[in-house]
PDB file of N, CA and C in Angstrom:
ATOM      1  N   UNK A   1       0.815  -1.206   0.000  1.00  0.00           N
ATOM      2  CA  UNK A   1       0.000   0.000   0.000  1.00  0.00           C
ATOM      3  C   UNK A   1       0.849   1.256   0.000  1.00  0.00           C
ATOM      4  N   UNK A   2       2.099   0.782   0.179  1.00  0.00           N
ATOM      5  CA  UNK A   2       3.134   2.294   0.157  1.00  0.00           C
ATOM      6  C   UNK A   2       2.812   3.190   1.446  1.00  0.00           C
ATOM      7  N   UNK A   3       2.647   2.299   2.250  1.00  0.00           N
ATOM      8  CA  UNK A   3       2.185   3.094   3.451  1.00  0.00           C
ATOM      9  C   UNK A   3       2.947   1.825   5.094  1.00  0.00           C
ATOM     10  N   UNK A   4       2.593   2.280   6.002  1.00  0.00           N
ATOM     11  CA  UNK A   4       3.251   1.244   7.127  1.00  0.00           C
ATOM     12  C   UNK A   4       2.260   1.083   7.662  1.00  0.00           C
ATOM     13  N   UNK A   5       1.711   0.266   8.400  1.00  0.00           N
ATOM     14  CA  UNK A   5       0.498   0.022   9.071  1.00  0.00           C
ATOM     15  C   UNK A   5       0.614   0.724  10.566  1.00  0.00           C
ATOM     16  N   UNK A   6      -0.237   0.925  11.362  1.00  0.00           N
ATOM     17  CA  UNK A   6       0.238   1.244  12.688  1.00  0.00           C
ATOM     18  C   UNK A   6       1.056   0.346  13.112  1.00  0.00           C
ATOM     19  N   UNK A   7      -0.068  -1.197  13.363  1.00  0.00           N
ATOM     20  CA  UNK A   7       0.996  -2.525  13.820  1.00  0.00           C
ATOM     21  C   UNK A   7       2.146  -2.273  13.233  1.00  0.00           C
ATOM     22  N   UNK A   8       3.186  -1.941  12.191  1.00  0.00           N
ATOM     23  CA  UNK A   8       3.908  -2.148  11.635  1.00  0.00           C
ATOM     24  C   UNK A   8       4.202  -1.213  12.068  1.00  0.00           C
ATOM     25  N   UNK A   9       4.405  -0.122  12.535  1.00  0.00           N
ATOM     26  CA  UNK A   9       5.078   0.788  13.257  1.00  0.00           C
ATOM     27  C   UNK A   9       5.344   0.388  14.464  1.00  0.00           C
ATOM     28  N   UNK A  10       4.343  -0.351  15.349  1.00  0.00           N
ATOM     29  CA  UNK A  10       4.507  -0.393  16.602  1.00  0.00           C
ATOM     30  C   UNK A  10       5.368  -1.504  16.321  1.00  0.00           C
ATOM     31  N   UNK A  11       5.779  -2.492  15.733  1.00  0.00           N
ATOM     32  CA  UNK A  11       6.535  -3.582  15.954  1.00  0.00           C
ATOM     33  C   UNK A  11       7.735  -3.099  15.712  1.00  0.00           C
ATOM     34  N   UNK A  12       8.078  -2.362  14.690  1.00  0.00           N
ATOM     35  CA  UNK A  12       9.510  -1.523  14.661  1.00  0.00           C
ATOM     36  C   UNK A  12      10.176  -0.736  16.022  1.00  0.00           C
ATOM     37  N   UNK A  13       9.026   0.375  16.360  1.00  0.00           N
ATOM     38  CA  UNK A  13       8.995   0.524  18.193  1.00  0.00           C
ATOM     39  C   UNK A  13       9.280  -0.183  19.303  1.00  0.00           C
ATOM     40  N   UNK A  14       8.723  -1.870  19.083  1.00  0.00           N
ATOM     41  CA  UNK A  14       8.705  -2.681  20.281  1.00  0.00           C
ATOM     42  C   UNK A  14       9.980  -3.096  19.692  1.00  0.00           C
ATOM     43  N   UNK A  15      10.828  -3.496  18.770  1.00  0.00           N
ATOM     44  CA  UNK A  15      12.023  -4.074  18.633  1.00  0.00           C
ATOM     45  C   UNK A  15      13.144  -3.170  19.042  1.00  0.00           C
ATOM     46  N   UNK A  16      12.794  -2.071  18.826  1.00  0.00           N
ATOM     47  CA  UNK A  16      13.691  -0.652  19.591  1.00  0.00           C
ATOM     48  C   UNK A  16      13.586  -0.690  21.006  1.00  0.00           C
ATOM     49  N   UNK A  17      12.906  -0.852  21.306  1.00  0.00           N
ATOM     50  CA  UNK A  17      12.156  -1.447  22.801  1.00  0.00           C
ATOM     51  C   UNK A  17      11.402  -0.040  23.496  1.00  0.00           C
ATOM     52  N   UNK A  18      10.902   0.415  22.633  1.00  0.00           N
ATOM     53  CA  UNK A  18       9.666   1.140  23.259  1.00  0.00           C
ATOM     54  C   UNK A  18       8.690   0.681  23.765  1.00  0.00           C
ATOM     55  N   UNK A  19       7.761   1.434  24.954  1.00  0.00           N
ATOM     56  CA  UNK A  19       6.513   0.920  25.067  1.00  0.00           C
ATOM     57  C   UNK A  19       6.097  -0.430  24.641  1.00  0.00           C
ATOM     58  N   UNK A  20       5.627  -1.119  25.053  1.00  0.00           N
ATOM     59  CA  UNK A  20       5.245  -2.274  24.569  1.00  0.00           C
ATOM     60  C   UNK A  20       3.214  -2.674  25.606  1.00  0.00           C
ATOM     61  N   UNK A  21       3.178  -1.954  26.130  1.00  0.00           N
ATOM     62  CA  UNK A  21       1.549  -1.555  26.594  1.00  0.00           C
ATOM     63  C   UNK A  21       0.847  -0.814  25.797  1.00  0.00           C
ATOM     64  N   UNK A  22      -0.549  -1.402  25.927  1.00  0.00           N
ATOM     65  CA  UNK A  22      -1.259  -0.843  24.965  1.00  0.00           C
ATOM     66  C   UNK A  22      -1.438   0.451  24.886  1.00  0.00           C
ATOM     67  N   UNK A  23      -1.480   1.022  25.894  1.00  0.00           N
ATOM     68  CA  UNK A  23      -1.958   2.576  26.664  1.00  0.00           C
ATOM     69  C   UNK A  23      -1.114   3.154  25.819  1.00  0.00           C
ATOM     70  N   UNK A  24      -0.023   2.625  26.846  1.00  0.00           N
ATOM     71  CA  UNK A  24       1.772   3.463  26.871  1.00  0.00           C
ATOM     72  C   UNK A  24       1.810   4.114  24.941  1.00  0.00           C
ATOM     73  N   UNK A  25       1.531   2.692  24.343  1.00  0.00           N
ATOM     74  CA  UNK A  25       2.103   2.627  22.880  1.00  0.00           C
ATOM     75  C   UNK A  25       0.926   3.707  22.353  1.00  0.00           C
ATOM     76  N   UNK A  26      -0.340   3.631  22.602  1.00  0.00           N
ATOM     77  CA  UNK A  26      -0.842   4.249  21.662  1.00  0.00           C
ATOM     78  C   UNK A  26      -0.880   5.864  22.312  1.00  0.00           C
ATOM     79  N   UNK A  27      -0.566   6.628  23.366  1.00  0.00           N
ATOM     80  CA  UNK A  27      -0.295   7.223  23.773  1.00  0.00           C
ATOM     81  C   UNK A  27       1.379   8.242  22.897  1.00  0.00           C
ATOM     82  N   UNK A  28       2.011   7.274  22.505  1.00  0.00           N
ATOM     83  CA  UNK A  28       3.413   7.317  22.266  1.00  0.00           C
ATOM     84  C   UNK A  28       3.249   7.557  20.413  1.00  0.00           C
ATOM     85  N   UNK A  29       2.117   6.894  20.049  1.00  0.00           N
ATOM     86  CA  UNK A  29       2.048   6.385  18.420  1.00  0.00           C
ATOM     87  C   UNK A  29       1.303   7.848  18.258  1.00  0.00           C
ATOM     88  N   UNK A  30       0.450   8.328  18.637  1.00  0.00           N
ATOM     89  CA  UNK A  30      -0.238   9.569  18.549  1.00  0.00           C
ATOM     90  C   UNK A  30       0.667  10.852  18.525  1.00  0.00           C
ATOM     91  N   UNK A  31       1.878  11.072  19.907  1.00  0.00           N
ATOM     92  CA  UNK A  31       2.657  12.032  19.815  1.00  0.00           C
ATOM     93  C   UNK A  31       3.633  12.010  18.431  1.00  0.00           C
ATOM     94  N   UNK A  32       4.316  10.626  18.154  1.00  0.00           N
ATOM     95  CA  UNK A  32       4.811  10.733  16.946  1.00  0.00           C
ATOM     96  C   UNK A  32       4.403  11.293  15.854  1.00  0.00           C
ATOM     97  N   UNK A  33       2.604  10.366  15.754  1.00  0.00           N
ATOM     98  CA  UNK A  33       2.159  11.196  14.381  1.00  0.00           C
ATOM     99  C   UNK A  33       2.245  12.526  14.392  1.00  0.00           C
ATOM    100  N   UNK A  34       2.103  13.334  15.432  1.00  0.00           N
ATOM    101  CA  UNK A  34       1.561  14.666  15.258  1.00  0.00           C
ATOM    102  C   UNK A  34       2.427  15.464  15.107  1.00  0.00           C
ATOM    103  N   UNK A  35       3.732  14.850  15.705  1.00  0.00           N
ATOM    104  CA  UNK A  35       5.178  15.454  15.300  1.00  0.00           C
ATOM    105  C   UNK A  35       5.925  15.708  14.109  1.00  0.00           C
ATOM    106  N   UNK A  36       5.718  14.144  13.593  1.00  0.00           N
ATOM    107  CA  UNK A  36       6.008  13.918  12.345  1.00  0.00           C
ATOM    108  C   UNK A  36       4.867  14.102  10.933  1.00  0.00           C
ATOM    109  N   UNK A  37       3.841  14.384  11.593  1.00  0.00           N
ATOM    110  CA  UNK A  37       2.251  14.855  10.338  1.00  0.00           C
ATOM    111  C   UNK A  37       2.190  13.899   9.653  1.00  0.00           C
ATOM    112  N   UNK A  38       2.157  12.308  10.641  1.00  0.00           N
ATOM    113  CA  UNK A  38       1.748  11.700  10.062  1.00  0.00           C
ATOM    114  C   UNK A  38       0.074  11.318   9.981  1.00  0.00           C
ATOM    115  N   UNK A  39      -0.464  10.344   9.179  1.00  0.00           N
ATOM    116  CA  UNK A  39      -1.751  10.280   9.452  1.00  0.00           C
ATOM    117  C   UNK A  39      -1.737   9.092  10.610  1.00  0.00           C
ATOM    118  N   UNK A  40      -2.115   9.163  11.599  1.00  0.00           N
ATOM    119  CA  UNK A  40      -2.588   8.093  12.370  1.00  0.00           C
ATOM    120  C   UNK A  40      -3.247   7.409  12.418  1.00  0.00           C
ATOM    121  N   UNK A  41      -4.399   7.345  11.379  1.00  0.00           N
ATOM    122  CA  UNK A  41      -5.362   6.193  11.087  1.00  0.00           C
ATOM    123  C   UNK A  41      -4.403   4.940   9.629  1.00  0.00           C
ATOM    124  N   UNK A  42      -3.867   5.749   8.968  1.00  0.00           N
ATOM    125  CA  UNK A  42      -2.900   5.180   8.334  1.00  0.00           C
ATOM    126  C   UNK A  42      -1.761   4.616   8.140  1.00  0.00           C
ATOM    127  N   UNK A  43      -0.819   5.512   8.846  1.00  0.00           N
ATOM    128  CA  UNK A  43       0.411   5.056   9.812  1.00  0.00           C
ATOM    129  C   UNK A  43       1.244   6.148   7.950  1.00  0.00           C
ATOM    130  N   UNK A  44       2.406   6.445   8.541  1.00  0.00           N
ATOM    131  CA  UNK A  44       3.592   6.964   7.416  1.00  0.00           C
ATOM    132  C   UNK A  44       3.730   6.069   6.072  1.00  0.00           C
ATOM    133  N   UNK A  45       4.132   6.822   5.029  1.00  0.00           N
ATOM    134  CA  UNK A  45       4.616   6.518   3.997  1.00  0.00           C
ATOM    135  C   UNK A  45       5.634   6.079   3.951  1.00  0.00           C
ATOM    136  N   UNK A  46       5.971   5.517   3.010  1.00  0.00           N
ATOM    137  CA  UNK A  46       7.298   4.881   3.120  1.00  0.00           C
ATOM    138  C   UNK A  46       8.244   6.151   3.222  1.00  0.00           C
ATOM    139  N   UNK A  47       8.141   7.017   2.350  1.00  0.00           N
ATOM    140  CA  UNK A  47       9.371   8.206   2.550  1.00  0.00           C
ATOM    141  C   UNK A  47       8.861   8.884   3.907  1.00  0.00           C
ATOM    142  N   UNK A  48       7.813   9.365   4.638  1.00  0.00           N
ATOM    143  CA  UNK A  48       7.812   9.371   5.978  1.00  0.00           C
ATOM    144  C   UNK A  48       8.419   8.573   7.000  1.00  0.00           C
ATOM    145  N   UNK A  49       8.246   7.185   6.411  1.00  0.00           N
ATOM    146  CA  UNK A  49       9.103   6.008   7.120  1.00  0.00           C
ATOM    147  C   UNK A  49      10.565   6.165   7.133  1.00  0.00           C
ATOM    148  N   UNK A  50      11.076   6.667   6.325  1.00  0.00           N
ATOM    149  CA  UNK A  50      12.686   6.718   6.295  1.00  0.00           C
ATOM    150  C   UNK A  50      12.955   7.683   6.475  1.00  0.00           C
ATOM    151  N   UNK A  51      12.389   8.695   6.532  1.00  0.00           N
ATOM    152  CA  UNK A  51      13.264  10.042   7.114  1.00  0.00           C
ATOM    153  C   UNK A  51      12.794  10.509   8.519  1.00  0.00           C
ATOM    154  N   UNK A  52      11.883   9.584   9.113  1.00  0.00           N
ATOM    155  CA  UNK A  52      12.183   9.238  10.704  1.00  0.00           C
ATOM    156  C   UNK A  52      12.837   8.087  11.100  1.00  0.00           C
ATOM    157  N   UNK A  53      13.790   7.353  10.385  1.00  0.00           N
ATOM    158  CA  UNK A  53      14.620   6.333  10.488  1.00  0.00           C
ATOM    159  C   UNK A  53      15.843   7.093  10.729  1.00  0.00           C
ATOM    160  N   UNK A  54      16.197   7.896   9.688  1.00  0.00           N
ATOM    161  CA  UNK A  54      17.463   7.938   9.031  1.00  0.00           C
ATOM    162  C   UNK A  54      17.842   9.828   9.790  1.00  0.00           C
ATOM    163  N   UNK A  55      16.685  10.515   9.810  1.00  0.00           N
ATOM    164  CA  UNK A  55      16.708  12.219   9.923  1.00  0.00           C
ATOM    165  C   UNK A  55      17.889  11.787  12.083  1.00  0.00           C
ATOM    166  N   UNK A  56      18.864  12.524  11.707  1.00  0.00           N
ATOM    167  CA  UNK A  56      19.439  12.624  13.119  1.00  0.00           C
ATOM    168  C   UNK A  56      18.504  13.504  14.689  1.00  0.00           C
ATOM    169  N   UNK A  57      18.208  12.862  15.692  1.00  0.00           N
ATOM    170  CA  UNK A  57      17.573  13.432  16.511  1.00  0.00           C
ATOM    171  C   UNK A  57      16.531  13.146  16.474  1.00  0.00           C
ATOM    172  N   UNK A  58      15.871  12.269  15.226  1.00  0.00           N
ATOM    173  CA  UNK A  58      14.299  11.423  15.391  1.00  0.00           C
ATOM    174  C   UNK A  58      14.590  10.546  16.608  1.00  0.00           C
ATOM    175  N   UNK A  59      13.290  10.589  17.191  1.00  0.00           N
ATOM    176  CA  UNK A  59      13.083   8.959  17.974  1.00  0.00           C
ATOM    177  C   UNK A  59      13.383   8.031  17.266  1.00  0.00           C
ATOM    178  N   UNK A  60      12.715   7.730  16.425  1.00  0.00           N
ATOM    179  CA  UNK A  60      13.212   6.699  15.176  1.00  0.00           C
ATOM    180  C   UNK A  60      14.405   6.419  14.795  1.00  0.00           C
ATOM    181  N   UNK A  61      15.692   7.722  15.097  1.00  0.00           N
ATOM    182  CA  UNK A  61      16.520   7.164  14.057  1.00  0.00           C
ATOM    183  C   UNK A  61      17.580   5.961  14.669  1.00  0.00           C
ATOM    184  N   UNK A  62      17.550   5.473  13.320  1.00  0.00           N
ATOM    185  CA  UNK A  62      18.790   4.286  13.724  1.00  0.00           C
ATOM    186  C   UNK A  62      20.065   4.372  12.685  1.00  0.00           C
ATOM    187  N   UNK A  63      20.977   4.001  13.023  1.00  0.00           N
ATOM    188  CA  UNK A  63      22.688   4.051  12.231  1.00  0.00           C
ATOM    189  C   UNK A  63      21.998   2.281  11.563  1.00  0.00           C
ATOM    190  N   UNK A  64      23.164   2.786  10.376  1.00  0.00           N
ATOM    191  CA  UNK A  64      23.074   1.103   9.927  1.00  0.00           C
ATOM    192  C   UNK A  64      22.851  -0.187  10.648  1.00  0.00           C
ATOM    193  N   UNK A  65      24.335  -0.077  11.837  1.00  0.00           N
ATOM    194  CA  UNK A  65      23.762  -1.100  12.386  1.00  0.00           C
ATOM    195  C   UNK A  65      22.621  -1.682  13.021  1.00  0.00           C
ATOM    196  N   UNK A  66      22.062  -0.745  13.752  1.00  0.00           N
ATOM    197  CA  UNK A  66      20.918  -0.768  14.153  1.00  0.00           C
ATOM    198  C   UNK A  66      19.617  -1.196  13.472  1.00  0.00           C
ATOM    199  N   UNK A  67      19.778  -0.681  11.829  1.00  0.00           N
ATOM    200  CA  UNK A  67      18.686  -1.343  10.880  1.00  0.00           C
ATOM    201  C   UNK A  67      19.202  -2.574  10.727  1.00  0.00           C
ATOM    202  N   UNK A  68      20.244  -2.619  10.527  1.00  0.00           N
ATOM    203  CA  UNK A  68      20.374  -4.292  10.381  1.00  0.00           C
ATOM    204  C   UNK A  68      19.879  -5.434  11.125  1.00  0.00           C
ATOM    205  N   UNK A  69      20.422  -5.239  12.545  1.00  0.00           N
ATOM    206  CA  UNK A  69      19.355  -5.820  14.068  1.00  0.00           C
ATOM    207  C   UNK A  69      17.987  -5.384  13.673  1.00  0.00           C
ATOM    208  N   UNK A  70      17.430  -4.553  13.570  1.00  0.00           N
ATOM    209  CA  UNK A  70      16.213  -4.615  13.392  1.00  0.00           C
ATOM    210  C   UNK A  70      15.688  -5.746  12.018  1.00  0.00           C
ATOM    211  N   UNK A  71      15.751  -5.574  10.635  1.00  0.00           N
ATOM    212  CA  UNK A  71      15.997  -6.063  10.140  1.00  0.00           C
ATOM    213  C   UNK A  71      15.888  -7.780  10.085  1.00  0.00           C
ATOM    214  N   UNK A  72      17.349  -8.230  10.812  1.00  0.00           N
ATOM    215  CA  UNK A  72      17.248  -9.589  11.304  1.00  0.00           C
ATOM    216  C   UNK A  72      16.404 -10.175  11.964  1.00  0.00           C
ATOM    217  N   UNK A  73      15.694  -8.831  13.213  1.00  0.00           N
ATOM    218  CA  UNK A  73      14.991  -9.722  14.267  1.00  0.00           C
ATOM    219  C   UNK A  73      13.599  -9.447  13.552  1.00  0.00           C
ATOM    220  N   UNK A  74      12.816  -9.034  12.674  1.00  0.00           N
ATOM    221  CA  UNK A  74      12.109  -9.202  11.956  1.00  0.00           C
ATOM    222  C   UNK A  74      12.070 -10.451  10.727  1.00  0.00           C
ATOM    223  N   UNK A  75      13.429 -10.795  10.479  1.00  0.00           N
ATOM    224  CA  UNK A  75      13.231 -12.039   9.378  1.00  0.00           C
ATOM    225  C   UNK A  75      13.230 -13.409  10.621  1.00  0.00           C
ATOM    226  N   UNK A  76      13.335 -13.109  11.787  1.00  0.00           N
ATOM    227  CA  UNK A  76      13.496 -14.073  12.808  1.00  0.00           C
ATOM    228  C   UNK A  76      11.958 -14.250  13.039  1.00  0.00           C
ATOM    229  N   UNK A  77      11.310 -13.328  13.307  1.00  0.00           N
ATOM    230  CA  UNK A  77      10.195 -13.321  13.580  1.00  0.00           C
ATOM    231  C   UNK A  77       9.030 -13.797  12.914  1.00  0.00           C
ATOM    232  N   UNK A  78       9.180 -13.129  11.066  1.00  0.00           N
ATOM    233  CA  UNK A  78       8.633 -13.729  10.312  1.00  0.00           C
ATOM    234  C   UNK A  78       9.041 -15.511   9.599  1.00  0.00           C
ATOM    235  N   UNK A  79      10.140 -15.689  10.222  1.00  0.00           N
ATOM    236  CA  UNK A  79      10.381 -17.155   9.981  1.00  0.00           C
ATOM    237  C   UNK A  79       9.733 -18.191  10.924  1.00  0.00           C
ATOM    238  N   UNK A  80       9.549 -17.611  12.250  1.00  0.00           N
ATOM    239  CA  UNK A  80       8.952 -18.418  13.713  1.00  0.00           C
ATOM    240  C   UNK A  80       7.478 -18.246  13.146  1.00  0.00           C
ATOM    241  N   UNK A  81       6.872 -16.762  12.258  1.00  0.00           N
ATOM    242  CA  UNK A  81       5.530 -16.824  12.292  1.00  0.00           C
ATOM    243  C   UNK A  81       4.851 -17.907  10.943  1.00  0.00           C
ATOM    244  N   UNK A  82       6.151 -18.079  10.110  1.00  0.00           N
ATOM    245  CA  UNK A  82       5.744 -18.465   8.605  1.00  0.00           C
ATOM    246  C   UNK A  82       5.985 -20.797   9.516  1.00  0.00           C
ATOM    247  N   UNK A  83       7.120 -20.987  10.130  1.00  0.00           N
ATOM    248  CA  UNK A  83       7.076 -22.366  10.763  1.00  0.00           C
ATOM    249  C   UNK A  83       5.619 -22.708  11.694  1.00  0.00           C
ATOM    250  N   UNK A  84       5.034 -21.529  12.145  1.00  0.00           N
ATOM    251  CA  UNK A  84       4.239 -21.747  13.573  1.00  0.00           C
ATOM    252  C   UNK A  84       2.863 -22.166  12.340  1.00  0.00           C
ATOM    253  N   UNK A  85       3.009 -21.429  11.354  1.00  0.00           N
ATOM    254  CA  UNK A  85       1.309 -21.345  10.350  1.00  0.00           C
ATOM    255  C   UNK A  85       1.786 -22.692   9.729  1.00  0.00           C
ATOM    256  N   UNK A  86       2.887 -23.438   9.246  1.00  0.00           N
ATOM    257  CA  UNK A  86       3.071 -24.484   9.099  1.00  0.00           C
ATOM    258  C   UNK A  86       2.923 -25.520   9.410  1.00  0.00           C
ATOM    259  N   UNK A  87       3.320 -25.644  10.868  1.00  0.00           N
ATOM    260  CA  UNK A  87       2.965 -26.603  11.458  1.00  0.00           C
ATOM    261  C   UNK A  87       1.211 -26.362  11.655  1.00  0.00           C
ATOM    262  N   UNK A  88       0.985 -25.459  11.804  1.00  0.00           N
ATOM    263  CA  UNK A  88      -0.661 -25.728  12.021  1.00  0.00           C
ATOM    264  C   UNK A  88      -1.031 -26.141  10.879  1.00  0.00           C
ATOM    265  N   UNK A  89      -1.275 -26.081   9.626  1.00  0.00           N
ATOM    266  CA  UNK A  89      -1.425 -26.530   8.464  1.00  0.00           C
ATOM    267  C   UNK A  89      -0.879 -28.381   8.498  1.00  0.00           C
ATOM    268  N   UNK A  90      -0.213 -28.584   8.677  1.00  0.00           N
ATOM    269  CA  UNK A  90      -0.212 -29.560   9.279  1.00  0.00           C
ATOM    270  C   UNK A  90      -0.680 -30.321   9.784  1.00  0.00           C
ATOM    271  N   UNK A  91      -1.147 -30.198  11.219  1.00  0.00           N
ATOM    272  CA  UNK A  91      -1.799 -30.744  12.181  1.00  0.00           C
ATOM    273  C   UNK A  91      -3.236 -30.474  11.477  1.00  0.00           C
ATOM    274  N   UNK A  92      -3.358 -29.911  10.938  1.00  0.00           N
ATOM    275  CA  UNK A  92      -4.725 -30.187  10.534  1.00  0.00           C
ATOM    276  C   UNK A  92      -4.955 -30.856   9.303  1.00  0.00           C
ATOM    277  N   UNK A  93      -4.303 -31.259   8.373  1.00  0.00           N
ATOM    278  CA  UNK A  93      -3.892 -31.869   7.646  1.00  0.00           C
ATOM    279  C   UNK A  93      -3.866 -33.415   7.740  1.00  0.00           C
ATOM    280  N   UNK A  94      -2.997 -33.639   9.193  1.00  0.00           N
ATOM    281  CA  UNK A  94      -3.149 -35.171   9.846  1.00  0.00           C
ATOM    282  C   UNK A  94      -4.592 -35.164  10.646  1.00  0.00           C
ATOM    283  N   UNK A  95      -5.198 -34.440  10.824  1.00  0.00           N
ATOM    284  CA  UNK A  95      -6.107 -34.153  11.755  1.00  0.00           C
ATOM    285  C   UNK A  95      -7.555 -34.842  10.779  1.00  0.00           C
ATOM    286  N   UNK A  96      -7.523 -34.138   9.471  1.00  0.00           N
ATOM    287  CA  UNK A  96      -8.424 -34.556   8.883  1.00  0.00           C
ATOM    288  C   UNK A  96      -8.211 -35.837   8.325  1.00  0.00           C
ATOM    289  N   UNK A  97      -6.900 -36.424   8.050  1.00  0.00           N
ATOM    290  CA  UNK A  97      -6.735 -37.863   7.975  1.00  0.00           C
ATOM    291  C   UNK A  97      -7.293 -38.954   8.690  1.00  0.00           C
ATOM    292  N   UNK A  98      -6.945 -38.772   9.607  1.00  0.00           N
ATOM    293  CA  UNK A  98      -7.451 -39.179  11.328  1.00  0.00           C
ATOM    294  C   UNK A  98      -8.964 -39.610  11.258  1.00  0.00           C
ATOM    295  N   UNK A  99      -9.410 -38.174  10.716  1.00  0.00           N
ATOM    296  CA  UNK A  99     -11.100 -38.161  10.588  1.00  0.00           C
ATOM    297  C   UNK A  99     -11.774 -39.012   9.610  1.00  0.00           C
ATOM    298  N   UNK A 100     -10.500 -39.044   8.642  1.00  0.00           N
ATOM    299  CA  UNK A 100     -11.544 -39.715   7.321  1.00  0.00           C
ATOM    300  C   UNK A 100     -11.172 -41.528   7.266  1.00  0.00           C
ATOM    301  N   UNK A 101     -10.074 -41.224   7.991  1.00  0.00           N
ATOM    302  CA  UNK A 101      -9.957 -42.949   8.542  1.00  0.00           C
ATOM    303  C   UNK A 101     -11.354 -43.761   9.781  1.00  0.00           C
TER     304      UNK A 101
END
């Protein structure tokens, strides 16, 4: 959509280790938008997205390395979430075997 989702903001946040309460976060996701003019029902653009990454003195910003850790612990995450939908696919898979035996 060329856009970031909130969730998708807040998970970038919680890997930075912001807020991680609901309150706290959406409390925290609101001051950003309004700082940065973003839309908050929408969440930033991608070029909104990177020049509160990258702009020095953002909350957001991170040095390379830092995107990189981020980065990783997101392909970590989406690998635990892409094995976890697997195995359920799976089990239900043997599940309906089970049944039709």
């Amino acid at each position: 959509t060329g856009r970031l989702s909130p969730a998708a903001v807040r998970r970038f946040a919680e890997i930075l280790g912001c807020p991680s309460e609901d309150d706290e976060w959406i409390a925290e996701y609101q001051d950003i938008c309004q700082f940065e003019g973003w839309d908050a029902q929408l969440g930033p653009d991608l070029s909104q997205f990177a020049i509160f990454v990258t702009k020095p003195g953002s909350i957001g910003h991170c040095d390379d390395h830092e995107l990189r850790e981020v980065l990783t612990d997101l392909q970590k995450q989406a690998q635990a979430e892409a094995d976890a939908a697997a195995a359920e696919r799976a089990h239900e898979k043997a599940q309906a075997l089970r049944n039709a035996l």
